[in-house]
N, C-alpha and C. Protein backbone atom coordinates (compact mmCIF):
# COMPACT_ATOMS: atom_id res chain seq x y z
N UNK A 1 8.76 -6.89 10.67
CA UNK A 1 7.77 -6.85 9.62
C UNK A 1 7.80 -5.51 8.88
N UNK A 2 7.86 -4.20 9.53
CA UNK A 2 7.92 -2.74 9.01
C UNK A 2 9.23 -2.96 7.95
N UNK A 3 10.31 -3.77 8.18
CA UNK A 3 11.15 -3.56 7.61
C UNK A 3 10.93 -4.27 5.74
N UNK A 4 10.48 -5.58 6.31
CA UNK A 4 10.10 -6.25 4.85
C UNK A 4 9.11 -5.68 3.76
N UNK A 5 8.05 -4.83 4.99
CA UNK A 5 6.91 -4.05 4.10
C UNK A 5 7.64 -2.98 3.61
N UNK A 6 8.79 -2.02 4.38
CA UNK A 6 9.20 -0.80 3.73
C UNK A 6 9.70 -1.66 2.15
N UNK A 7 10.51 -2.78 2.27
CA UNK A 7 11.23 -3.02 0.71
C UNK A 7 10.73 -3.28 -0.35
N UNK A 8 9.51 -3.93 0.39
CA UNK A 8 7.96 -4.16 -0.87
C UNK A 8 7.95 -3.38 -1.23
N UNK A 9 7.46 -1.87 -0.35
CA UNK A 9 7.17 -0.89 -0.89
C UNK A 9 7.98 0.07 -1.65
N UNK A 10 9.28 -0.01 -1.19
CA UNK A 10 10.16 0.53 -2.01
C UNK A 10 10.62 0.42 -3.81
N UNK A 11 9.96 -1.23 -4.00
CA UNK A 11 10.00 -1.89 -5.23
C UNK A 11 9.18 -1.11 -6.25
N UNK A 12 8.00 -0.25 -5.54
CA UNK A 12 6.82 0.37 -6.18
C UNK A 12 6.85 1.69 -6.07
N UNK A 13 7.60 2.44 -6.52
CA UNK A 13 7.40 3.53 -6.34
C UNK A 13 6.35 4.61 -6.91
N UNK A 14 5.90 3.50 -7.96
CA UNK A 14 4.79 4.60 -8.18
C UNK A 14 3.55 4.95 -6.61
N UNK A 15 3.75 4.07 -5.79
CA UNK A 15 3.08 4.47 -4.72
C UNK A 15 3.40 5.66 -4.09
N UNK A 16 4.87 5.64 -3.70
CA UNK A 16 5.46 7.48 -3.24
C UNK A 16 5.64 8.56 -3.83
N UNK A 17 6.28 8.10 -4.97
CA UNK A 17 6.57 9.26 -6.43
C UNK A 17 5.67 10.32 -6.83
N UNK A 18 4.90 11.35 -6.83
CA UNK A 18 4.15 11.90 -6.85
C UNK A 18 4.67 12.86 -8.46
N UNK A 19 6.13 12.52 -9.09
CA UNK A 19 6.38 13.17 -10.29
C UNK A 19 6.15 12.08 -11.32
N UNK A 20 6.41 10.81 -11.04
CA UNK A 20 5.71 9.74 -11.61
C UNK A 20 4.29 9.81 -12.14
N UNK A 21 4.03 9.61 -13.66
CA UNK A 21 2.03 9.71 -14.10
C UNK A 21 1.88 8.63 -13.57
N UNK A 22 2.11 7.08 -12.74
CA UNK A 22 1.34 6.11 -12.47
C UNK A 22 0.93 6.09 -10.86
N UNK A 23 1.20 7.69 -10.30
CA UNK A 23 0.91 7.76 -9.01
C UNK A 23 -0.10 7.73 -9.01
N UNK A 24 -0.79 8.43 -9.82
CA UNK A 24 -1.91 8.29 -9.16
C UNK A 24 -3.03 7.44 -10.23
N UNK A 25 -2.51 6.64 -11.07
CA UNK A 25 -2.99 5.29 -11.23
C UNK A 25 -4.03 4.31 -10.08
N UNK A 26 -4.93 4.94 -9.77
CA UNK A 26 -5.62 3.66 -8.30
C UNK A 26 -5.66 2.18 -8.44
N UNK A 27 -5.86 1.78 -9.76
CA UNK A 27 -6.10 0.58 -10.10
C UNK A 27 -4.50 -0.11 -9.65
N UNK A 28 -3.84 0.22 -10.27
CA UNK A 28 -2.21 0.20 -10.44
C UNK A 28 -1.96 0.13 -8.96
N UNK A 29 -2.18 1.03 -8.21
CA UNK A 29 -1.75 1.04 -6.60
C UNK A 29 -2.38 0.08 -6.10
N UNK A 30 -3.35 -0.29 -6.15
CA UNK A 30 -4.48 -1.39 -5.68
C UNK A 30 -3.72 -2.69 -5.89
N UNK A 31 -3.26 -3.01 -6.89
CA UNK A 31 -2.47 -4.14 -7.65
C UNK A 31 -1.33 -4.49 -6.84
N UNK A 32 -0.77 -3.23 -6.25
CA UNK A 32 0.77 -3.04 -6.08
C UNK A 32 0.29 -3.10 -4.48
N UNK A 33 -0.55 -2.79 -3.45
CA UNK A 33 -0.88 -3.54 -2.36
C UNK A 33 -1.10 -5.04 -2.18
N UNK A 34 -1.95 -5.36 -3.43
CA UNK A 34 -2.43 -7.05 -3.07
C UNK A 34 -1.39 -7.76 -3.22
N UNK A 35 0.02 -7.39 -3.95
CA UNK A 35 1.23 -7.87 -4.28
C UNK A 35 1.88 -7.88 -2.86
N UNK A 36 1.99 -6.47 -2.39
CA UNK A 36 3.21 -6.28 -1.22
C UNK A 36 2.28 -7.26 0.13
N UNK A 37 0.70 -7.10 0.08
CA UNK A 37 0.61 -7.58 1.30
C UNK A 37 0.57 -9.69 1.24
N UNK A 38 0.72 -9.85 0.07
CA UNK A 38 0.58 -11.17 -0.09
C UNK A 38 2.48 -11.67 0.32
N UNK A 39 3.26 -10.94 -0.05
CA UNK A 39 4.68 -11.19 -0.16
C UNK A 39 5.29 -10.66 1.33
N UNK A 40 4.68 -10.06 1.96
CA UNK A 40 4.84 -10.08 2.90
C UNK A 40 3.87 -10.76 4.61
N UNK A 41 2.76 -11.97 4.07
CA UNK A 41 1.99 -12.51 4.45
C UNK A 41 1.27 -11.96 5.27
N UNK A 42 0.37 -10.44 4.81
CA UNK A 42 -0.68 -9.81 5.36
C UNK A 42 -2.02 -10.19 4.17
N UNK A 43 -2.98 -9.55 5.18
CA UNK A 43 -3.88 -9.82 4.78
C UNK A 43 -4.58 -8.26 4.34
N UNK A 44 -4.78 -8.51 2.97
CA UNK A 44 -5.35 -7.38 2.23
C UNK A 44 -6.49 -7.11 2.41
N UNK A 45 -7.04 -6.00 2.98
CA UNK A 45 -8.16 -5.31 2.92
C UNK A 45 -8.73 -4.49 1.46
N UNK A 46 -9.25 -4.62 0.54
CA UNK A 46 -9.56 -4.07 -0.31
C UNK A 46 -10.36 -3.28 -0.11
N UNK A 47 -11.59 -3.38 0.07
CA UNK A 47 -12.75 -2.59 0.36
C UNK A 47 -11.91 -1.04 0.74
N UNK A 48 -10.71 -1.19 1.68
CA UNK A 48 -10.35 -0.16 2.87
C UNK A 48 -9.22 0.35 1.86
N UNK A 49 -8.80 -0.73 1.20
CA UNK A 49 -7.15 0.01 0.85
C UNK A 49 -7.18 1.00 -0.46
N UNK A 50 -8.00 0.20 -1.55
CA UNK A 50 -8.15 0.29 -2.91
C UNK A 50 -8.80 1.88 -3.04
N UNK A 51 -10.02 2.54 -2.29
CA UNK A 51 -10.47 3.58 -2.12
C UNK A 51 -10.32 4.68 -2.04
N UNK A 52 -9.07 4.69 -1.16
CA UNK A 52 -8.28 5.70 -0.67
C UNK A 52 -7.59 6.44 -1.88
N UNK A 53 -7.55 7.67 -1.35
CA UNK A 53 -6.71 8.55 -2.44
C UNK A 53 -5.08 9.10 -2.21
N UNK A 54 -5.22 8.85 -0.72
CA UNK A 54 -3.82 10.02 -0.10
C UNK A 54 -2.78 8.56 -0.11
N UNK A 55 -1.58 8.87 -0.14
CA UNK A 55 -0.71 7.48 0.50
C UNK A 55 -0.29 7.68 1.39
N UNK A 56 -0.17 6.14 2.75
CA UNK A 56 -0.72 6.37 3.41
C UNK A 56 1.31 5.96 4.00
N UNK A 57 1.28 6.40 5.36
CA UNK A 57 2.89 6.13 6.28
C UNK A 57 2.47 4.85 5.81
N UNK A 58 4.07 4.68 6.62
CA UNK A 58 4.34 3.10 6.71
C UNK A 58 3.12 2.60 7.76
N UNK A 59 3.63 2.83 9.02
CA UNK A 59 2.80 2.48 10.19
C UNK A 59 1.27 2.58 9.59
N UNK A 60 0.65 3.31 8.74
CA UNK A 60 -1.18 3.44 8.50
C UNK A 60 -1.20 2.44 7.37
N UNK A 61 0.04 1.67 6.43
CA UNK A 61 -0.11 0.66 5.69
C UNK A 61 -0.35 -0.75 6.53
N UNK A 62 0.69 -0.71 7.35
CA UNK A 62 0.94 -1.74 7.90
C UNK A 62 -0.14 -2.21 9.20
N UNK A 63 -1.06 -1.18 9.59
CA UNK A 63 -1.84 -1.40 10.58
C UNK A 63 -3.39 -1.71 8.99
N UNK A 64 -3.40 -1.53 8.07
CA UNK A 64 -4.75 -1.29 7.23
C UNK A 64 -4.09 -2.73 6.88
N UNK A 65 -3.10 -3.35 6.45
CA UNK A 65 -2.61 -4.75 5.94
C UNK A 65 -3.35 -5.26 6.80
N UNK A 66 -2.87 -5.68 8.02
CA UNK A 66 -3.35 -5.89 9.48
C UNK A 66 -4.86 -6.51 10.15
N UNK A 67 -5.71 -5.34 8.92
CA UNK A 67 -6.90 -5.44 9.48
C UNK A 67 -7.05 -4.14 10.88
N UNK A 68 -6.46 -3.66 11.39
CA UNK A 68 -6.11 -2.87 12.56
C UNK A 68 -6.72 -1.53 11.86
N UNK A 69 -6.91 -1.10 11.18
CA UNK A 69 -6.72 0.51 11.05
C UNK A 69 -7.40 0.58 9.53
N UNK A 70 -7.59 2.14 9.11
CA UNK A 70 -8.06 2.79 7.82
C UNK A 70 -7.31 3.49 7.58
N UNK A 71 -6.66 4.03 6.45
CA UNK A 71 -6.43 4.93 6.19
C UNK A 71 -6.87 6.21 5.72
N UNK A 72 -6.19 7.47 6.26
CA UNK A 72 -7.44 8.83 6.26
C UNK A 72 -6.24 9.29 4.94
C-alpha cells in the first residue's frame, strides 16, 4: 500500500515542492489528498487532513488516510 500511496503522491508535487507557489495552496492540497486517498482506496479524513499546515512523511499520511493517526 506505502508503495501505491508514494506514486499518488509523487503525481502531486505541489504537496513536497516547497519552490513550487501551489505548495502551499491548502485548498489545492486538500483536493490532492481526497484524490490520492480515493485512488488508492483509503478513507479520507478531512476534518484531520485539510487543517494541517506542515507535510506530513509517508508513514503520518498513510496512518491519517487510515483513520490511525494525526498529523503534527
Amino acid at each position: 500500500m506505502k508503495e501505491r500511496l508514494a506514486e499518488e503522491v509523487r503525481k502531486n508535487d505541489h504537496l513536497y515542492n516547497p519552490s513550487l507557489t501551489e505548495y502551499k495552496d491548502t485548498q489545492m492540497a486538500c483536493n490532492s489528498w481526497k484524490d490520492i486517498s480515493a485512488n488508492v482506496g483509503l478513507q479520507f479524513n478531512e476534518s484531520l487532513t485539510c487543517q494541517l499546515s506542515c507535510p506530513p512523511t509517508l508513514n503520518d499520511a498513510v496512518e491519517s488516510l487510515q483513520g490511525k493517526g494525526a498529523w503534527r
